[in-house]
Protein backbone atom coordinates (compact mmCIF):
# COMPACT_ATOMS: atom_id res chain seq x y z
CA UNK A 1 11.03 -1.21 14.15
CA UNK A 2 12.00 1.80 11.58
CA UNK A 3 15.16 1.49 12.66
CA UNK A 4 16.42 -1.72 10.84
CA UNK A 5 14.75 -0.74 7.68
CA UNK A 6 16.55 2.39 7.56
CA UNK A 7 19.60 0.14 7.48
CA UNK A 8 18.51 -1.24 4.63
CA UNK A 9 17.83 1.77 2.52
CA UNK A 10 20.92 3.37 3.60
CA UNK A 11 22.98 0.29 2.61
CA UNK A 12 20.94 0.21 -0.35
CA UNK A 13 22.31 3.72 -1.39
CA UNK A 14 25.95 3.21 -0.03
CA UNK A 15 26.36 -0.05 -2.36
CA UNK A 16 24.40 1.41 -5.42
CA UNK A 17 26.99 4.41 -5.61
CA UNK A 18 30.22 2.27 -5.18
CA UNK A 19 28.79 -0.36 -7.19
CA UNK A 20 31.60 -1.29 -9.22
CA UNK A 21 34.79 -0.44 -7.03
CA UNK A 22 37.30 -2.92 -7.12
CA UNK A 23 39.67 -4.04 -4.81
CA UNK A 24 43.02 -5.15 -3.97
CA UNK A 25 42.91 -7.44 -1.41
CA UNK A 26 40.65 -9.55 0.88
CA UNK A 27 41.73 -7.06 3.55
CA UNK A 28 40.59 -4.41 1.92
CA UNK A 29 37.14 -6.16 0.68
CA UNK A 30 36.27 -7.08 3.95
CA UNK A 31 36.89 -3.53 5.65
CA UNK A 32 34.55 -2.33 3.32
CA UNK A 33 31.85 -4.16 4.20
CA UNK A 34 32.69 -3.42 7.92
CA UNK A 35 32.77 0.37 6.99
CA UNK A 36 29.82 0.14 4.99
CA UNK A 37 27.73 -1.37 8.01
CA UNK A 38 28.71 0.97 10.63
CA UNK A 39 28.03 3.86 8.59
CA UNK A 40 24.97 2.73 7.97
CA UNK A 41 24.23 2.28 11.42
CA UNK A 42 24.77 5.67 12.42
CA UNK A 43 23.02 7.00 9.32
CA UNK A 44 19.80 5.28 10.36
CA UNK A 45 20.58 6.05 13.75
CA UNK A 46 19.88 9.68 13.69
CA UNK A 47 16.93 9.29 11.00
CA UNK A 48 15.44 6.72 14.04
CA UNK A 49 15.84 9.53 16.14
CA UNK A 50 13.91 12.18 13.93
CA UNK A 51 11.46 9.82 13.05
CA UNK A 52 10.88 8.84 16.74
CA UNK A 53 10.50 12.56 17.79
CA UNK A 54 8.23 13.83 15.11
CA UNK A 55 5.68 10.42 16.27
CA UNK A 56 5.79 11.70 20.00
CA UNK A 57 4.96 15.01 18.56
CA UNK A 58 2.05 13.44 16.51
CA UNK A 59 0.40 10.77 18.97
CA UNK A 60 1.19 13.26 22.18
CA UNK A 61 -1.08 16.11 20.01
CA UNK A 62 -3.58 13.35 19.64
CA UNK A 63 -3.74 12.35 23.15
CA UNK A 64 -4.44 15.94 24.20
CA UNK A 65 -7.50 15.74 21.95
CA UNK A 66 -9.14 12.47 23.38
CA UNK A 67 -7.85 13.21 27.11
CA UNK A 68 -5.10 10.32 27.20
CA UNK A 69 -2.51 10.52 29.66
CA UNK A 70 1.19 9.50 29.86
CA UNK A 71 2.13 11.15 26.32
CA UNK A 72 5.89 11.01 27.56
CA UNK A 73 4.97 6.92 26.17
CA UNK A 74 4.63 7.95 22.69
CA UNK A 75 8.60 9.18 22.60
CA UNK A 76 10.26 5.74 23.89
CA UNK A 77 10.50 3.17 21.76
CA UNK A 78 8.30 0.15 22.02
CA UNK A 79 6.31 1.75 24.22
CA UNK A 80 5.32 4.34 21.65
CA UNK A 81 3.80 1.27 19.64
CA UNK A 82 1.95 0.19 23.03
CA UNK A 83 0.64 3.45 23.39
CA UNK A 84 -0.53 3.59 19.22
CA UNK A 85 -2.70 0.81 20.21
CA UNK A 86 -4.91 2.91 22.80
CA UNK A 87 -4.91 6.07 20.43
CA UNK A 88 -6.37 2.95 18.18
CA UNK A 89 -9.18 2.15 20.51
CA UNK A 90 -11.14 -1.20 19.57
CA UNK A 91 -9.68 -3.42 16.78
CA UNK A 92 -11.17 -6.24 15.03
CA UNK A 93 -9.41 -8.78 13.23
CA UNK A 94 -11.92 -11.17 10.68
CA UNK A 95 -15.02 -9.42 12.25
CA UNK A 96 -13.92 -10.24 15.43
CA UNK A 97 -12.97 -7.71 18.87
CA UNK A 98 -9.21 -7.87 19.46
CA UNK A 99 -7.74 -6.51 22.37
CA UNK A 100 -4.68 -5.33 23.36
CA UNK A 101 -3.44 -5.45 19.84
CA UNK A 102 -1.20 -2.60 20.44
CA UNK A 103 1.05 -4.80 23.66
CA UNK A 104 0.78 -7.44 20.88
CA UNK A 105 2.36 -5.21 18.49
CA UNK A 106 4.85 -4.06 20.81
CA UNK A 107 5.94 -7.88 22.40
CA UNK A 108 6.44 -8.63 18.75
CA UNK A 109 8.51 -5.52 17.48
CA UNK A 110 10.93 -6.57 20.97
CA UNK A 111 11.54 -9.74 19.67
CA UNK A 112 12.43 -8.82 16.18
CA UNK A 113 14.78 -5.99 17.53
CA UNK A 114 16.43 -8.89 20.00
CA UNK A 115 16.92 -11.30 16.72
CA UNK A 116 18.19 -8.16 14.56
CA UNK A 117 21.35 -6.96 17.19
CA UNK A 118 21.84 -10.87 17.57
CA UNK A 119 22.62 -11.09 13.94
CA UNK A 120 24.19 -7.92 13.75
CA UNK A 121 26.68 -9.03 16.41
CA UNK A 122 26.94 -12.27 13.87
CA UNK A 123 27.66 -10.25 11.16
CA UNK A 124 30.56 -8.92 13.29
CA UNK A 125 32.09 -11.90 14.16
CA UNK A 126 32.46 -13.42 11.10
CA UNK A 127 33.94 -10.34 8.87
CA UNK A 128 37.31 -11.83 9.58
CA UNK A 129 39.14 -12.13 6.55
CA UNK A 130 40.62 -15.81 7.69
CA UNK A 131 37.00 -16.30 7.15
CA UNK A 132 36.49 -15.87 3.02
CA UNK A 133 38.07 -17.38 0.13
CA UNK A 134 38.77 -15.97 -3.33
CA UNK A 135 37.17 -16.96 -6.32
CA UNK A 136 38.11 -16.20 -9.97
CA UNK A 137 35.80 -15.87 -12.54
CA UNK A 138 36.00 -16.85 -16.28
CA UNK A 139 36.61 -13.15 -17.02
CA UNK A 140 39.62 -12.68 -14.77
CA UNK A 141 37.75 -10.82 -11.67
CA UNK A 142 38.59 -11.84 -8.46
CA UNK A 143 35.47 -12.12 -5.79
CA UNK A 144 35.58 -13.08 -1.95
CA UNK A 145 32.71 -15.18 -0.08
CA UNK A 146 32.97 -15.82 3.59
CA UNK A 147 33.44 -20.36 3.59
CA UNK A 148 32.19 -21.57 6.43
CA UNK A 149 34.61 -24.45 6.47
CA UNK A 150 37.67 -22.11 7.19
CA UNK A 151 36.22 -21.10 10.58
CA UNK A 152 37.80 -23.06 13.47
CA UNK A 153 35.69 -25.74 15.41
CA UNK A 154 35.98 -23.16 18.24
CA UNK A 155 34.29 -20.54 16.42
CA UNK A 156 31.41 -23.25 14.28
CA UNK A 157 28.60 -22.46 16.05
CA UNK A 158 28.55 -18.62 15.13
CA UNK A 159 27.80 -20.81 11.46
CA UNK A 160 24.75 -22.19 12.72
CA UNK A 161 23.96 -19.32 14.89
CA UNK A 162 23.47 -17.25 12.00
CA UNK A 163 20.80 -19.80 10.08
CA UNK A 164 18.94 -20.18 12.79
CA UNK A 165 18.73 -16.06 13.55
CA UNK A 166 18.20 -15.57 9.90
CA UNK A 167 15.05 -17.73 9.97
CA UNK A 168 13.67 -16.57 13.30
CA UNK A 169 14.41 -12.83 12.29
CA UNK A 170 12.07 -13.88 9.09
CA UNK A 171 9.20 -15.46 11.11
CA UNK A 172 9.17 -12.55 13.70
CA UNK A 173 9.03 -9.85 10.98
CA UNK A 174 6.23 -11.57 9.41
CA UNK A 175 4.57 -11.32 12.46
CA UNK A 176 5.59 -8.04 13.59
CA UNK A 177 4.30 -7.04 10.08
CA UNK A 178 0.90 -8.59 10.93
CA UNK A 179 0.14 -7.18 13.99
CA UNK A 180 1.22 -3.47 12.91
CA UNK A 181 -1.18 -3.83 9.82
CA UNK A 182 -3.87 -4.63 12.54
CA UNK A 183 -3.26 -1.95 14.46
CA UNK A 184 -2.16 0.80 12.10
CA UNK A 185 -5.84 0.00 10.53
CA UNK A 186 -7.31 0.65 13.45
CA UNK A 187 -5.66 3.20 14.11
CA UNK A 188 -6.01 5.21 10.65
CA UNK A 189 -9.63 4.67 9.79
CA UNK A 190 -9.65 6.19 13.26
CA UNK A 191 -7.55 9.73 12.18
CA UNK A 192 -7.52 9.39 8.29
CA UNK A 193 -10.43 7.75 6.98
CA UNK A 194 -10.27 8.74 3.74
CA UNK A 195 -7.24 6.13 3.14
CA UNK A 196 -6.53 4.17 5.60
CA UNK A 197 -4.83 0.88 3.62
CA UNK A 198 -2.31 3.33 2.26
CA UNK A 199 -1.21 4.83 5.41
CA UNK A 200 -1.02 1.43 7.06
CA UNK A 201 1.24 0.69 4.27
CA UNK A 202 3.83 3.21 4.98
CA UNK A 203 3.78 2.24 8.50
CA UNK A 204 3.49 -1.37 9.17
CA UNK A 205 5.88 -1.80 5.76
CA UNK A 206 7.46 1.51 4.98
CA UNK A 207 9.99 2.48 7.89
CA UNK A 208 8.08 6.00 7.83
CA UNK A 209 5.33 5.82 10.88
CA UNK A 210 6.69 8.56 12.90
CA UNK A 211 6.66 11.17 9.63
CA UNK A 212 3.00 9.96 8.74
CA UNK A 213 1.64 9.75 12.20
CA UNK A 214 2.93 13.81 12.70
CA UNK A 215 1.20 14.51 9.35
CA UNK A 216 -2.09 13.54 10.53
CA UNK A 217 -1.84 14.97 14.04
CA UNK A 218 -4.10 17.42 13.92
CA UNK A 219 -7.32 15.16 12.27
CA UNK A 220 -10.17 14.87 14.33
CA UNK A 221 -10.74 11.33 15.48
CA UNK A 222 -14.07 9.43 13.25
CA UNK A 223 -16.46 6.70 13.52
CA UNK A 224 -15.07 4.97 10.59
CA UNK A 225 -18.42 2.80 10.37
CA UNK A 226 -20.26 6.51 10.45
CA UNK A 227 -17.99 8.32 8.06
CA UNK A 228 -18.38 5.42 5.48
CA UNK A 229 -22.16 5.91 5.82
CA UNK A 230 -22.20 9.20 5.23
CA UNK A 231 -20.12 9.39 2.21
CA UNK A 232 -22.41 6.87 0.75
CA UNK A 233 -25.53 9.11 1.63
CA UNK A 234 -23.08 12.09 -0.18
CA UNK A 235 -23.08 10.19 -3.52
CA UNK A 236 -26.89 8.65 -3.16
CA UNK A 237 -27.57 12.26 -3.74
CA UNK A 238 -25.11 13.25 -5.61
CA UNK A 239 -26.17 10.52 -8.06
CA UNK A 240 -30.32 11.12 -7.49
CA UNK A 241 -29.12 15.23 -8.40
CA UNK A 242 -27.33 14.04 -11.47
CA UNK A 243 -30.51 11.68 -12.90
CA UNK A 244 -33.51 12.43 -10.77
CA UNK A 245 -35.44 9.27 -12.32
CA UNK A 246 -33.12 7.06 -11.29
CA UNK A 247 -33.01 5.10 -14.75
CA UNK A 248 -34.95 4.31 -17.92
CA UNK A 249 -38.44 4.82 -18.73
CA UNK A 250 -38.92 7.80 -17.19
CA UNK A 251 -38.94 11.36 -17.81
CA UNK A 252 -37.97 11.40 -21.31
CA UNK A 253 -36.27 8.00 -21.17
CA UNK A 254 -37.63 5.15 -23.52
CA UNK A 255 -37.08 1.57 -22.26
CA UNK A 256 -34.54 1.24 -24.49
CA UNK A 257 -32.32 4.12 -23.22
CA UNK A 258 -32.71 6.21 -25.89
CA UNK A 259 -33.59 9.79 -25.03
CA UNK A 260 -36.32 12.14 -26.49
CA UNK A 261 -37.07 15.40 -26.35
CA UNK A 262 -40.74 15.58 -25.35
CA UNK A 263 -40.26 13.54 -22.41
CA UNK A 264 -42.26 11.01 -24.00
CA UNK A 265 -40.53 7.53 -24.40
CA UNK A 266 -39.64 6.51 -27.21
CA UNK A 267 -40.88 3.07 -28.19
CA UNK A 268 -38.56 2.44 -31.54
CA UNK A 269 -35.61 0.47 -30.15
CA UNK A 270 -33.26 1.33 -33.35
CA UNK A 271 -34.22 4.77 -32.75
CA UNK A 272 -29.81 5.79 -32.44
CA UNK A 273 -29.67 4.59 -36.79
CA UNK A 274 -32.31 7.79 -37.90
CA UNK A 275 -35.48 7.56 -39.85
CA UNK A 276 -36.34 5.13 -42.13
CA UNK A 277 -35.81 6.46 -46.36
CA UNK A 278 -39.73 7.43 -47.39
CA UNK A 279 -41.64 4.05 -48.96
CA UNK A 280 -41.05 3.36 -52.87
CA UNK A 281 -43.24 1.60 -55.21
CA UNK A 282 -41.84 -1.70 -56.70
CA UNK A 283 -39.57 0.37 -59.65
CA UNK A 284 -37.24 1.92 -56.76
CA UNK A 285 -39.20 5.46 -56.94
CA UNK A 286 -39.90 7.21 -54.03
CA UNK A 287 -43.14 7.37 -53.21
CA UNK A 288 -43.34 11.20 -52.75
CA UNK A 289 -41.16 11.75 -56.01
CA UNK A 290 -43.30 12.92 -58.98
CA UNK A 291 -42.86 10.15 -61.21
CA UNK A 292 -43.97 6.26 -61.02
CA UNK A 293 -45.68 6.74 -57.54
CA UNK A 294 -48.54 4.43 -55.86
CA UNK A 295 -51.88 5.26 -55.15
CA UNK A 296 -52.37 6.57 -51.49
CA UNK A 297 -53.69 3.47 -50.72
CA UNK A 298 -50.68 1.15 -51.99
CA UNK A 299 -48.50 -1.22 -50.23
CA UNK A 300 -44.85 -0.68 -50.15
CA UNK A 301 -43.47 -3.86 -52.01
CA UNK A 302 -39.70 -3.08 -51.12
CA UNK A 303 -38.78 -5.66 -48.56
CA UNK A 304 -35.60 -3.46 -47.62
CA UNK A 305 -36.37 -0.09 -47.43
CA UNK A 306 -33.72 0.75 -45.21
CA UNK A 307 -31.24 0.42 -47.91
């Protein structure tokens, strides 16, 4: 779901700009972190909320197109991903028919949002400052890292608990991320043909599906199969325009490539270094020069008259 990575890239921005701040006390280090995830919470919050209203605008203008129904789907989450799979229509995965990708897609993207509050309620519970220890570098600063060891027996298992989220958040992203790809193909070569692996990319990866699914709105739905074969056609004869024979040897091309004006090939392959110098006799004169030249009906003894 958009709304986790828009965490991320509001955290990303809130750390990069007080990169550098120091602090006085554990206290105070650990508040900031607190602070730092709750504003980004509500930052990505309200940027879920855009981004899920501009895609309900987008698929529910599609829907109208094609006849679909129950466009209210397309503004609630998770079902908004269910109903991206029937804009989709048929999807194939390794040549073969998949169906229902777009319930797939949506059973996945509930999972991952279940493990993501889990660990977000984690992260909650251990931002207690009995929780960290302080750690002094060679260079005199002072850093603070939550120790697992100073949480009570009581409280150990929100330790563990937090591995074993981490690495289930991690497998059910990777899958989430599979099974939008799938469908986000689909559904692109569907209503943007011309580049559907990029668009899937700033869907399925990007948190940005709801701004790039209102920007194609209004594209009529293809036959990605027939819009592939007819751009092919569109450069067979562009290319047959450009050279109407197709290749050497004809109309004015010699075999070797080289062109001539008459039309006529040209059968000298070193054609592209010029004319050969005029024959001399065997005392470097040019035959055609006044002086020292051969009888019309004389050999050319130079073995290298090209130099």
């Amino acid at each position: 779901m958009e709304f986790f990575g828009l965490i991320n890239v509001v955290q990303f921005f809130l750390e990069y700009f007080s990169f550098g701040s120091s602090f006085s006390s554990l206290e105070e280090r650990v508040n900031y972190v607190i602070n730092t995830q709750t504003i980004s919470l509500y930052v990505a919050a309200g940027l879920y909320v855009v981004c899920l209203v501009f895609g309900g605008i987008g698929m529910t203008v599609m829907a109208k197109k094609v006849g679909m129904k129950h466009s209210w789907l397309a503004f609630l989450p998770f079902a908004n991903t269910w109903y991206a799979g029937k804009l989709a229509g048929e999807t194939q995965l390794f040549g073969q028919k998949m169906k229902r990708v777009g319930l797939y897609a949506a059973l996945a993207e509930f999972f991952f949002v279940a493990l993501s509050v889990f660990g977000l309620v984690l992260l909650y519970a251990r931002m207690n400052p009995a929780y960290f220890s302080e750690m002094t570098y060679s260079d005199g600063s002072v850093y603070y890292v939550f120790d697992s060891s100073l949480v009570p027996l009581a409280s150990r298992w929100i330790v563990t608990a937090d591995i074993v989220c981490n690495v289930l958040e991690m497998i059910a992203d990777l899958f989430l991320i599979f099974f939008l790809c799938v469908l986000f193909y689909a559904f692109f070569r569907k209503y943007y043909a011309r580049g559907p692996f990029l668009m899937t990319f700033m869907c399925a990866v990007l948190p940005l599906r709801g701004f790039v699914i209102f920007a194609v709105r209004n594209n009529t739905p293809v036959d990605y199969n027939a819009y592939m074969r007819k751009k092919m056609e569109q450069y067979a004869r562009a290319r047959q325009q450009a050279d109407p024979y197709g290749g050497y040897g004809q109309g004015g091309y010699d075999a070797y490539g080289n062109q001539t004006n008459s039309g006529a090939g040209n059968d000298d392959p070193f054609s592209d270094f010029g004319d050969a110098p005029a024959p001399s006799d065997g005392g470097g004169q040019d035959a055609s020069s006044g002086g020292g030249q051969t009888n019309g009906g004389g050999k050319d003894n130079d073995p290298f008259p090209d130099f």
